[in-house]
N, C-alpha and C. Protein backbone atom coordinates (compact mmCIF):
# COMPACT_ATOMS: atom_id res chain seq x y z
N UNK A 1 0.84 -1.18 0.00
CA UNK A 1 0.00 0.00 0.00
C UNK A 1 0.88 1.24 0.00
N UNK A 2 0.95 2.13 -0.75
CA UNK A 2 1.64 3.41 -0.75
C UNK A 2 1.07 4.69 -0.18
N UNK A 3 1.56 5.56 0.49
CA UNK A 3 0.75 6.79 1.02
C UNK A 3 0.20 7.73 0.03
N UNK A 4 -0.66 8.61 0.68
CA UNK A 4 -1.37 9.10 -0.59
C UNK A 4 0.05 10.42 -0.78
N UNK A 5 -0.26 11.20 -2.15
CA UNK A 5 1.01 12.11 -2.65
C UNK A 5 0.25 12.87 -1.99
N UNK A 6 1.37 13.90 -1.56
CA UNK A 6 1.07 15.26 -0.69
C UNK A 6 1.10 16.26 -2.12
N UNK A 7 0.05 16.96 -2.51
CA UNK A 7 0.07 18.32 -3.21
C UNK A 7 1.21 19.28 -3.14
N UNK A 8 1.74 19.81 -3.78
CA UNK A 8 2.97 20.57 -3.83
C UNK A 8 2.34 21.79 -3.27
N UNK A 9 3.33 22.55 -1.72
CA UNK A 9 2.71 23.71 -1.03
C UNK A 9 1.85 24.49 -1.54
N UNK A 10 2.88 25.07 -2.87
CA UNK A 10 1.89 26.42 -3.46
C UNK A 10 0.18 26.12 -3.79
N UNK A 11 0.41 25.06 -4.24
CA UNK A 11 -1.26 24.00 -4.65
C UNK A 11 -2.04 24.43 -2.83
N UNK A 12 -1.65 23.75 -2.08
CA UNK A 12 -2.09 23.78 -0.95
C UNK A 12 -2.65 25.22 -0.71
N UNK A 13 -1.66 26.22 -0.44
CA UNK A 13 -2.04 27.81 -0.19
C UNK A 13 -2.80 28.41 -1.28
N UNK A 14 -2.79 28.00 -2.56
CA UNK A 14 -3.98 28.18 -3.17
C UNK A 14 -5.57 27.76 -3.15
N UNK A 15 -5.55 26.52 -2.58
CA UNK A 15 -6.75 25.67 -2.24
C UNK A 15 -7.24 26.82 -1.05
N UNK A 16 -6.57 26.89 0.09
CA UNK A 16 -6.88 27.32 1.48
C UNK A 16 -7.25 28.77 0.97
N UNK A 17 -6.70 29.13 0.46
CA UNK A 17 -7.35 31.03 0.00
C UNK A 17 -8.03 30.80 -0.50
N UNK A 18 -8.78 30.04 -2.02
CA UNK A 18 -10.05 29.53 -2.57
C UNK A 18 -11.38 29.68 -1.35
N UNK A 19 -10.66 28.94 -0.96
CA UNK A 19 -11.48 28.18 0.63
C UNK A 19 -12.09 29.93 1.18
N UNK A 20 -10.90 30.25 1.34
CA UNK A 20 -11.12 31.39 2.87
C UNK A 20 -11.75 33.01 1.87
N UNK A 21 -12.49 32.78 0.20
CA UNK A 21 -12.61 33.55 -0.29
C UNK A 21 -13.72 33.07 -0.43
N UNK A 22 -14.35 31.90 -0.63
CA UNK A 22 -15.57 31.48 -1.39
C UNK A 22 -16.43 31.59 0.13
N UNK A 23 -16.21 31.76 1.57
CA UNK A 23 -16.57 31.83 2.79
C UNK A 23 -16.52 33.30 2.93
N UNK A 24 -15.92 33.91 2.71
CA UNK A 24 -16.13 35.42 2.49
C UNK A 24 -16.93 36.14 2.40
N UNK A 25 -17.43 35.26 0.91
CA UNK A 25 -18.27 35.84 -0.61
C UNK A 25 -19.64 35.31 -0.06
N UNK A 26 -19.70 34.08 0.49
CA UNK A 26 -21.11 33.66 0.91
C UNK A 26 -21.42 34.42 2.27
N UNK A 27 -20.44 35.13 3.45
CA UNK A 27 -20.91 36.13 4.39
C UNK A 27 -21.47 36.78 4.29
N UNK A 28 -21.08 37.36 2.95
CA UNK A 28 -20.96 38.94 2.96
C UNK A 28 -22.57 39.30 1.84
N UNK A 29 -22.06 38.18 1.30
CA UNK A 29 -24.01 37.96 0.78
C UNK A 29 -24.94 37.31 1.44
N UNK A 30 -24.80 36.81 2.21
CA UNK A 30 -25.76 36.33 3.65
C UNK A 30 -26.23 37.96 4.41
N UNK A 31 -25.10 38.73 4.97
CA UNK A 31 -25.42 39.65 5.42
C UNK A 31 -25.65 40.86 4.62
N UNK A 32 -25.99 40.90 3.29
CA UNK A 32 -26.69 42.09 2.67
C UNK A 32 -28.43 41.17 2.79
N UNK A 33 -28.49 40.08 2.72
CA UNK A 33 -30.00 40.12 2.62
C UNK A 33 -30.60 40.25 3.94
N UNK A 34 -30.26 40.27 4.73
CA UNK A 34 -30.45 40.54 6.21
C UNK A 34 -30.72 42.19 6.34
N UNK A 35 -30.61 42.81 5.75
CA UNK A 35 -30.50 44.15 5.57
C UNK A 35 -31.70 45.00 5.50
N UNK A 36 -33.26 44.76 6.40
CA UNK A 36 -34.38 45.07 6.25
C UNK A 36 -34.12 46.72 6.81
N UNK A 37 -34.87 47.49 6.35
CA UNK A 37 -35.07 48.98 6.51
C UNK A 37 -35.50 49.30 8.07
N UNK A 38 -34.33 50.24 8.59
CA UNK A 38 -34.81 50.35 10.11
C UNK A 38 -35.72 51.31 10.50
N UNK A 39 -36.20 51.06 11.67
CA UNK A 39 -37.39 51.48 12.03
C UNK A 39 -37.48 53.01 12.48
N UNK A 40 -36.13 53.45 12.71
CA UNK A 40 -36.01 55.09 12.94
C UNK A 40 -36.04 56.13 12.05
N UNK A 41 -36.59 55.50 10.73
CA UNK A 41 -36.12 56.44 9.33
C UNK A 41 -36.83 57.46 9.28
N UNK A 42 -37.34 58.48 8.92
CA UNK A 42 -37.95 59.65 9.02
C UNK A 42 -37.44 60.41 10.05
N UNK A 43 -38.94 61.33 10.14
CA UNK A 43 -38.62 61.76 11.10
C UNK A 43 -39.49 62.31 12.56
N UNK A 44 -38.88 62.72 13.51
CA UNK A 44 -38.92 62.55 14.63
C UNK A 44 -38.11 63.72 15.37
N UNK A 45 -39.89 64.54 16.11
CA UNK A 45 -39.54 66.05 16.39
C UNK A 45 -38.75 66.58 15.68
N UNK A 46 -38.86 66.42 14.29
CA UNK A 46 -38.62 67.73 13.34
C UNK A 46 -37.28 67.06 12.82
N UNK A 47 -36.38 65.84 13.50
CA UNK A 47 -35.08 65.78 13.10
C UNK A 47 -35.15 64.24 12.67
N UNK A 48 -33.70 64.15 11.88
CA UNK A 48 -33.67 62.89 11.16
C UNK A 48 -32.91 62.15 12.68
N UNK A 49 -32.80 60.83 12.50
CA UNK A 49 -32.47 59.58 13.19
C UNK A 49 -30.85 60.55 13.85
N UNK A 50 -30.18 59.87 14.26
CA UNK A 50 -29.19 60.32 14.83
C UNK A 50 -28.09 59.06 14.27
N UNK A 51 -26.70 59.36 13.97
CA UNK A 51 -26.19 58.17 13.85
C UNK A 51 -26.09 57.10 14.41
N UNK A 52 -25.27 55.82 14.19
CA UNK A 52 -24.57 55.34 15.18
C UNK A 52 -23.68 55.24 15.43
N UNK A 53 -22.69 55.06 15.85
CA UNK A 53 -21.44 54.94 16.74
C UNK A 53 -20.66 54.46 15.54
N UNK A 54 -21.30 53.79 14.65
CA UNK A 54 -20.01 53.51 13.72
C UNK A 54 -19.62 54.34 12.57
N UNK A 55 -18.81 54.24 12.03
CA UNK A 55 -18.39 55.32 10.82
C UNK A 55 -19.21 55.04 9.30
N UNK A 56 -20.10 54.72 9.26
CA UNK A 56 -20.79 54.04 7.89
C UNK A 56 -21.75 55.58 7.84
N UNK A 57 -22.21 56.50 8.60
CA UNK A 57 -23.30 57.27 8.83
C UNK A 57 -22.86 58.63 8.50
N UNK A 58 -23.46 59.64 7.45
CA UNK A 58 -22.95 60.92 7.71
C UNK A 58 -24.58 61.83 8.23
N UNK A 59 -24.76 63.14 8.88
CA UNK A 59 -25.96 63.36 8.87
C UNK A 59 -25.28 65.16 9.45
N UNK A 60 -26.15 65.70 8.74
CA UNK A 60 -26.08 67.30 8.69
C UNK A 60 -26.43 68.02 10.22
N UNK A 61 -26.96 67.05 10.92
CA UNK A 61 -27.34 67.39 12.31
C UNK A 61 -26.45 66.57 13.56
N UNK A 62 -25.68 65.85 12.70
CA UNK A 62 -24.99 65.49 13.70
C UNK A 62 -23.40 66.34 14.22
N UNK A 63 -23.01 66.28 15.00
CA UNK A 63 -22.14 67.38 16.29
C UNK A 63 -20.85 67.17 15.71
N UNK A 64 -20.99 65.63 16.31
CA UNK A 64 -19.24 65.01 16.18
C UNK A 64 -18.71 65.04 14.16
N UNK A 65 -17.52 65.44 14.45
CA UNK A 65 -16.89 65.43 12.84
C UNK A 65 -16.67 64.53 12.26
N UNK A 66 -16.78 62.69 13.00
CA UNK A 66 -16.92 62.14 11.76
C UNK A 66 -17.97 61.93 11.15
N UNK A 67 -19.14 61.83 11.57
CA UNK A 67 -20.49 61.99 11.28
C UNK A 67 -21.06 63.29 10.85
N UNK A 68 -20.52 64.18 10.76
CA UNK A 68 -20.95 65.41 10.41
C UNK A 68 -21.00 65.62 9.28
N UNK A 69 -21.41 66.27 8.35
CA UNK A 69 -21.35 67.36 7.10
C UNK A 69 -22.37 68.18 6.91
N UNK A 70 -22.50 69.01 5.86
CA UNK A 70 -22.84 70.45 5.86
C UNK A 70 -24.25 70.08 4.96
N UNK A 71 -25.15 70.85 5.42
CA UNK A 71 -26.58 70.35 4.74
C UNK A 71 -26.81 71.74 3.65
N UNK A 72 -27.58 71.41 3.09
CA UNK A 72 -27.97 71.93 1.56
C UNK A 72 -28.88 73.56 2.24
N UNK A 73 -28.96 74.47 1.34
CA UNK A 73 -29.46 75.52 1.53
C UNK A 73 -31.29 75.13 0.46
N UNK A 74 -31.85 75.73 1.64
CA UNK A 74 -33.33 75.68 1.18
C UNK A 74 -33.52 77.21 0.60
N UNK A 75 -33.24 77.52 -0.68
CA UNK A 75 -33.24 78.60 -1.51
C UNK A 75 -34.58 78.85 -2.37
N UNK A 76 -35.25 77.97 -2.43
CA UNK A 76 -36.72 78.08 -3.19
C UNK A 76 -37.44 77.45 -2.63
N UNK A 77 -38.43 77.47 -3.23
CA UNK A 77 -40.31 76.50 -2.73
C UNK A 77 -39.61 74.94 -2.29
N UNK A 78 -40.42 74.09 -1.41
CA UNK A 78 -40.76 72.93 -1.54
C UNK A 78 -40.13 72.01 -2.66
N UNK A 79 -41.39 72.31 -3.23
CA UNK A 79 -41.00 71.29 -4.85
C UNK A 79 -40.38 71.91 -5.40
N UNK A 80 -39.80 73.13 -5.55
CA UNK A 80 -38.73 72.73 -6.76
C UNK A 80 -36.65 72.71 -6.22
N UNK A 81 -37.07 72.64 -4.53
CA UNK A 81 -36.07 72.35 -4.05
C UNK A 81 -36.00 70.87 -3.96
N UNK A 82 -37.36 70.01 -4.18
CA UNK A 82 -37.60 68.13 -4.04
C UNK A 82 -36.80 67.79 -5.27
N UNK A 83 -37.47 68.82 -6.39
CA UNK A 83 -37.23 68.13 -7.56
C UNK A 83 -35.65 68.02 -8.15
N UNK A 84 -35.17 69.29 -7.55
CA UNK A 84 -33.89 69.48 -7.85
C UNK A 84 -32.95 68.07 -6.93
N UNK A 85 -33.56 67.68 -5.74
CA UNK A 85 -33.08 66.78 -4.97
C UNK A 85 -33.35 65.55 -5.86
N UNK A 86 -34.35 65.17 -6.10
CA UNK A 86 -34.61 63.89 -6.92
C UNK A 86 -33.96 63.66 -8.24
N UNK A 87 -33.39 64.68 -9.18
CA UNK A 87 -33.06 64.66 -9.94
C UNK A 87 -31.59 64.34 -9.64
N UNK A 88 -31.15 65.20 -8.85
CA UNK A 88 -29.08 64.88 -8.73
C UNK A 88 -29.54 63.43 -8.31
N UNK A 89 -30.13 62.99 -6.96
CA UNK A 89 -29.77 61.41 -6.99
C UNK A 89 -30.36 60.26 -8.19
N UNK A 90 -31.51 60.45 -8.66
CA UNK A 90 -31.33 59.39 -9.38
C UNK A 90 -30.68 59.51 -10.34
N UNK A 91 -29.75 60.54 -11.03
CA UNK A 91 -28.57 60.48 -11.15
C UNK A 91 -27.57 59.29 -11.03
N UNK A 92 -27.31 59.30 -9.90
CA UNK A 92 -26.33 58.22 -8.93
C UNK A 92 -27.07 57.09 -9.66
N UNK A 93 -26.12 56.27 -10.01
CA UNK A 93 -26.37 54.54 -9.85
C UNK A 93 -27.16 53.68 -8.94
N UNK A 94 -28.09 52.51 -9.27
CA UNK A 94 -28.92 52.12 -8.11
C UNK A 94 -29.70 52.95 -7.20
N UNK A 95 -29.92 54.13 -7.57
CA UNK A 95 -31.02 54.42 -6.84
C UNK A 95 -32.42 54.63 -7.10
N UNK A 96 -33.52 54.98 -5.77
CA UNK A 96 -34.31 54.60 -5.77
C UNK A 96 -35.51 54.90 -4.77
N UNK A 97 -36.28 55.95 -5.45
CA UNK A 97 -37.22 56.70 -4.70
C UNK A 97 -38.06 55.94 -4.05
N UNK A 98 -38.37 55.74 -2.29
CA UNK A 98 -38.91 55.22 -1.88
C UNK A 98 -39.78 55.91 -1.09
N UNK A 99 -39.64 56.93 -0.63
CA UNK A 99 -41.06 58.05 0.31
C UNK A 99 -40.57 59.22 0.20
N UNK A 100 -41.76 59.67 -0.15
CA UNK A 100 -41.94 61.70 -0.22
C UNK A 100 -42.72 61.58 0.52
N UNK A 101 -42.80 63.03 1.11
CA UNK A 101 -43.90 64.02 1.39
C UNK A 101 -43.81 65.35 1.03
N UNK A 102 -44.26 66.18 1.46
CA UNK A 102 -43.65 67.58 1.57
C UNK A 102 -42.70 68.10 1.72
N UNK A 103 -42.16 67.44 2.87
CA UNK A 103 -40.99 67.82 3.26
C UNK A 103 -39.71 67.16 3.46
N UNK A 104 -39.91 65.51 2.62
CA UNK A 104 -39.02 64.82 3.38
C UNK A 104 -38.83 63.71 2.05
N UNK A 105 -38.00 62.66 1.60
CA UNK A 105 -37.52 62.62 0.74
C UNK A 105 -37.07 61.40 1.16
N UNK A 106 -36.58 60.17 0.98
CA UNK A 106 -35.82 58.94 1.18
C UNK A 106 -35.62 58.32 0.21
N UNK A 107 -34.29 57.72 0.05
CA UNK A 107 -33.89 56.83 -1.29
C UNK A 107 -32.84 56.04 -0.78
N UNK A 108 -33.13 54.66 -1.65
CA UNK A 108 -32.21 53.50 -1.49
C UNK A 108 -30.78 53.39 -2.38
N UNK A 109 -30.02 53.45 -1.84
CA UNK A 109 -28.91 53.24 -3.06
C UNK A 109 -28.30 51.59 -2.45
N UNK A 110 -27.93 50.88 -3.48
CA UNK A 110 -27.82 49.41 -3.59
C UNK A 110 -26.09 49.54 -4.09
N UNK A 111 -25.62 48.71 -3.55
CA UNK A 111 -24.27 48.30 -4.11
C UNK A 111 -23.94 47.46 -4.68
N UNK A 112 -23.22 47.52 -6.07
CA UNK A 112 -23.45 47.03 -7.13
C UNK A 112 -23.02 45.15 -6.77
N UNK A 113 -22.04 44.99 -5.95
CA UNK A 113 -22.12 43.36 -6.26
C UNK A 113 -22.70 42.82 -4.98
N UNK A 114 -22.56 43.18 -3.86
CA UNK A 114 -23.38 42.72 -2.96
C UNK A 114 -24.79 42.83 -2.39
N UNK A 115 -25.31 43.45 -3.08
CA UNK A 115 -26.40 44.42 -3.02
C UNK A 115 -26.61 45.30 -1.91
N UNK A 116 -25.68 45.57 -0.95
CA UNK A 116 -25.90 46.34 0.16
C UNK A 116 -26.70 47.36 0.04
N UNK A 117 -27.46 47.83 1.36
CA UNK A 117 -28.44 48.92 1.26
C UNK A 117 -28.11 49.97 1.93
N UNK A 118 -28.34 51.48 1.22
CA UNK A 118 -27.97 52.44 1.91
C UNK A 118 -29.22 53.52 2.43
N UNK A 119 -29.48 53.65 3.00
CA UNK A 119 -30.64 55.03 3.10
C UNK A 119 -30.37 56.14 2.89
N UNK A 120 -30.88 56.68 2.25
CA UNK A 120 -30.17 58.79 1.88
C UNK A 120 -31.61 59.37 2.56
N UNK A 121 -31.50 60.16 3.61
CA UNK A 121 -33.14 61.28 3.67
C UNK A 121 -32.39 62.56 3.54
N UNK A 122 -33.64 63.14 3.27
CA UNK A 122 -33.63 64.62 2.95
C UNK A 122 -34.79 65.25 3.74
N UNK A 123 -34.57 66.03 4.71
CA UNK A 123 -35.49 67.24 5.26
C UNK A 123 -35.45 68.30 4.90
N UNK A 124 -36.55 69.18 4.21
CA UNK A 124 -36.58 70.35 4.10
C UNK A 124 -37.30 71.39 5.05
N UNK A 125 -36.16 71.79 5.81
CA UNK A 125 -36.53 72.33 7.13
C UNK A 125 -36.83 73.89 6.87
N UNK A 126 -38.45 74.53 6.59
CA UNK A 126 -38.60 75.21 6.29
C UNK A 126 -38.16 76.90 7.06
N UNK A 127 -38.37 76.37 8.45
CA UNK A 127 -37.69 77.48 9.39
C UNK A 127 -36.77 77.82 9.54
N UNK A 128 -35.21 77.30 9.12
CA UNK A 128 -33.91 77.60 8.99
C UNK A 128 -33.56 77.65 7.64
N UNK A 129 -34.79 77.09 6.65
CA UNK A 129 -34.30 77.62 5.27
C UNK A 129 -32.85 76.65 4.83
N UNK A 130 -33.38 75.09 5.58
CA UNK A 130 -31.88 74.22 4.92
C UNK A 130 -32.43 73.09 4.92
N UNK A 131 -31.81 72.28 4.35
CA UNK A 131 -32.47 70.54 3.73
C UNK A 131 -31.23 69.89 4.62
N UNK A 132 -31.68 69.18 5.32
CA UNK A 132 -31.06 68.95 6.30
C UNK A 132 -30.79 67.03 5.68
N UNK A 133 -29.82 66.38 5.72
CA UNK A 133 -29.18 65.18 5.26
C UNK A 133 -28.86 64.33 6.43
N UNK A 134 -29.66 62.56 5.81
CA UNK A 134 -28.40 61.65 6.71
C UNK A 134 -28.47 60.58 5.42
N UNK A 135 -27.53 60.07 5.46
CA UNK A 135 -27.01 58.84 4.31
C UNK A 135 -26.32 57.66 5.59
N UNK A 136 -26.86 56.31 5.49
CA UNK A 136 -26.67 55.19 6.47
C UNK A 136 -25.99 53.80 5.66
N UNK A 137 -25.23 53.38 5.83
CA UNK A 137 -25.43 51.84 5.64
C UNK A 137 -26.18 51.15 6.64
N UNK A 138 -27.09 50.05 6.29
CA UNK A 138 -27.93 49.31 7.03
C UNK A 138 -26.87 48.23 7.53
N UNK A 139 -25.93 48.04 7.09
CA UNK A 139 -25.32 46.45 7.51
C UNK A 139 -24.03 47.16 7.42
N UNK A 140 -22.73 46.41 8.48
CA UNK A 140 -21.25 46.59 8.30
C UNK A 140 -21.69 47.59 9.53
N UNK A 141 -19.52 48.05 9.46
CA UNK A 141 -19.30 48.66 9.89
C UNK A 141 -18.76 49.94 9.46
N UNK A 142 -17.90 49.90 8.36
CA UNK A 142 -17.13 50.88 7.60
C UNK A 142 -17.77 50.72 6.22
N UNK A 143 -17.68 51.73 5.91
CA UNK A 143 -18.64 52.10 4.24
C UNK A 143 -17.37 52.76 2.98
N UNK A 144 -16.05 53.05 4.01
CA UNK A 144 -14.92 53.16 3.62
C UNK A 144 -15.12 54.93 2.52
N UNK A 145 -16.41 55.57 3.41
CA UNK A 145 -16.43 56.93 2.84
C UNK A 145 -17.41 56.71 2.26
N UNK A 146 -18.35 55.87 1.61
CA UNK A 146 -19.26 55.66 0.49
C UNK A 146 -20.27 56.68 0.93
N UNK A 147 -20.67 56.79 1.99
CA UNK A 147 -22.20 57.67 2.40
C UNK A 147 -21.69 59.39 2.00
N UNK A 148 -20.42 59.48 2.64
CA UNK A 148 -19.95 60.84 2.39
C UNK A 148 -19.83 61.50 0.76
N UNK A 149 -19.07 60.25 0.43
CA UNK A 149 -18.79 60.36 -0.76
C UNK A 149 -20.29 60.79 -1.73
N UNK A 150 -21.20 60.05 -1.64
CA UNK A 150 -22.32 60.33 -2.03
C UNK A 150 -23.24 61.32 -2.37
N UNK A 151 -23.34 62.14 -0.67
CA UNK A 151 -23.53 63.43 -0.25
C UNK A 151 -22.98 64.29 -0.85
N UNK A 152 -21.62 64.26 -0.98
CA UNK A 152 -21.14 65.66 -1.90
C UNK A 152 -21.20 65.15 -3.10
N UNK A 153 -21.70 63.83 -4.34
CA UNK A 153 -21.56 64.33 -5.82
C UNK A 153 -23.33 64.58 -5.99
N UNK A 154 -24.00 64.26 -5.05
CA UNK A 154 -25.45 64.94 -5.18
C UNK A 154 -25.13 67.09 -4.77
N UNK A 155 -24.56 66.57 -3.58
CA UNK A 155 -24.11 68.54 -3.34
C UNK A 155 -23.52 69.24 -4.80
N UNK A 156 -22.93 68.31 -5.20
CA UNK A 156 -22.13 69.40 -6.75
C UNK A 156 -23.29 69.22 -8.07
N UNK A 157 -24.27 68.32 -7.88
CA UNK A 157 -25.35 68.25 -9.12
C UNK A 157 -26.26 69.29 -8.76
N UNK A 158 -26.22 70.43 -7.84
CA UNK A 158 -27.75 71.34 -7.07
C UNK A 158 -27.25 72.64 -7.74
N UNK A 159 -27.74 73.37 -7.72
CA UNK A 159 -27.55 74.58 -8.09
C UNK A 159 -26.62 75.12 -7.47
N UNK A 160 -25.95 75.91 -7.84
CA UNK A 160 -24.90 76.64 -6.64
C UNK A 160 -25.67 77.11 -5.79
N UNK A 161 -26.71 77.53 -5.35
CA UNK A 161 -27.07 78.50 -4.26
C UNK A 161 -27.51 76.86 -3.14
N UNK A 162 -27.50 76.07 -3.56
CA UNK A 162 -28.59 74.78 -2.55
C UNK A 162 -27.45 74.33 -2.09
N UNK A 163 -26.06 74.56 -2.48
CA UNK A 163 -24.92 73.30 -1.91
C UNK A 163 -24.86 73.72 -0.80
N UNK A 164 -24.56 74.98 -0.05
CA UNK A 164 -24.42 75.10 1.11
C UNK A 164 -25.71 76.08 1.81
N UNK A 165 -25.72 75.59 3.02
CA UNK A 165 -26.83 75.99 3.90
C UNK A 165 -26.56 77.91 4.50
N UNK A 166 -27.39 78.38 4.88
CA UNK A 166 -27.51 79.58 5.50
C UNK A 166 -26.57 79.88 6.53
């Protein structure tokens, strides 16, 4: 009886990364469908959700600087400050108008191979005269800038007077 042949290393460390990639790929698509829409979205006494603790979140009302950025100037009516909003994002890739009202605005943006879900809202806060922003990943931890990133190529599609607030 002879022993079985041992695979030559490099064979081996190729198998094991196969391995430790195809376990990856099935996580990481396990946890985008897990990804149901949370229950704080809108809004609430006048303000959007608040972040969380992790870096995936940017929002115009939030304090701290990594979560922070600068919200849009409310320069005209209602609708034609919505429309100007609806237009730069569906713009963007994967997105996807999911609730209006008057004053308030939400869209899904999807990532292209995992399908991850992002939330974008928009408040148009008529008393300070600013559209007030939060952009979320639903799942993870790091978005590696994606929400931010987002926020400002919708900020450079608005008119010059809407990019920055009062």
């Amino acid at each position: 009886m002879t022993a079985p042949v041992e695979p030559p290393r490099a064979k081996r460390i190729a198998l094991r990364l196969a391995r430790a990639v195809v376990v990856a790929v099935v996580v990481l698509a396990l946890l985008s469908m897990t990804g149901t829409a949370p229950t704080n979205l809108g809004l609430s006494s006048g303000k959007l959700a608040p972040c969380p603790d992790s870096p995936n979140c940017v929002r115009s009302q939030a304090t701290d600087p990594r979560h922070a950025i600068a919200p849009f100037a409310l320069d005209r009516s209602f609708g034609a400050a919505k429309e100007e909003l609806r237009q730069a994002a569906a713009k963007l890739a994967r997105a996807k108008l999911i609730s209006e009202s008057e004053s308030y605005l939400r869209f899904e943006f999807r990532s292209l191979i995992f399908r991850f879900v992002d939330d974008v809202e928009f408040h148009l806060d008529a008393a300070t005269k600013t559209i007030h922003i939060r952009s979320a990943s639903r799942v993870g931890h790091s978005d590696f800038g994606v929400n931010r990133r987002r926020i400002e190529a919708i900020r450079v599609m608005l008119p010059e007077a809407m990019r920055q607030a009062p």
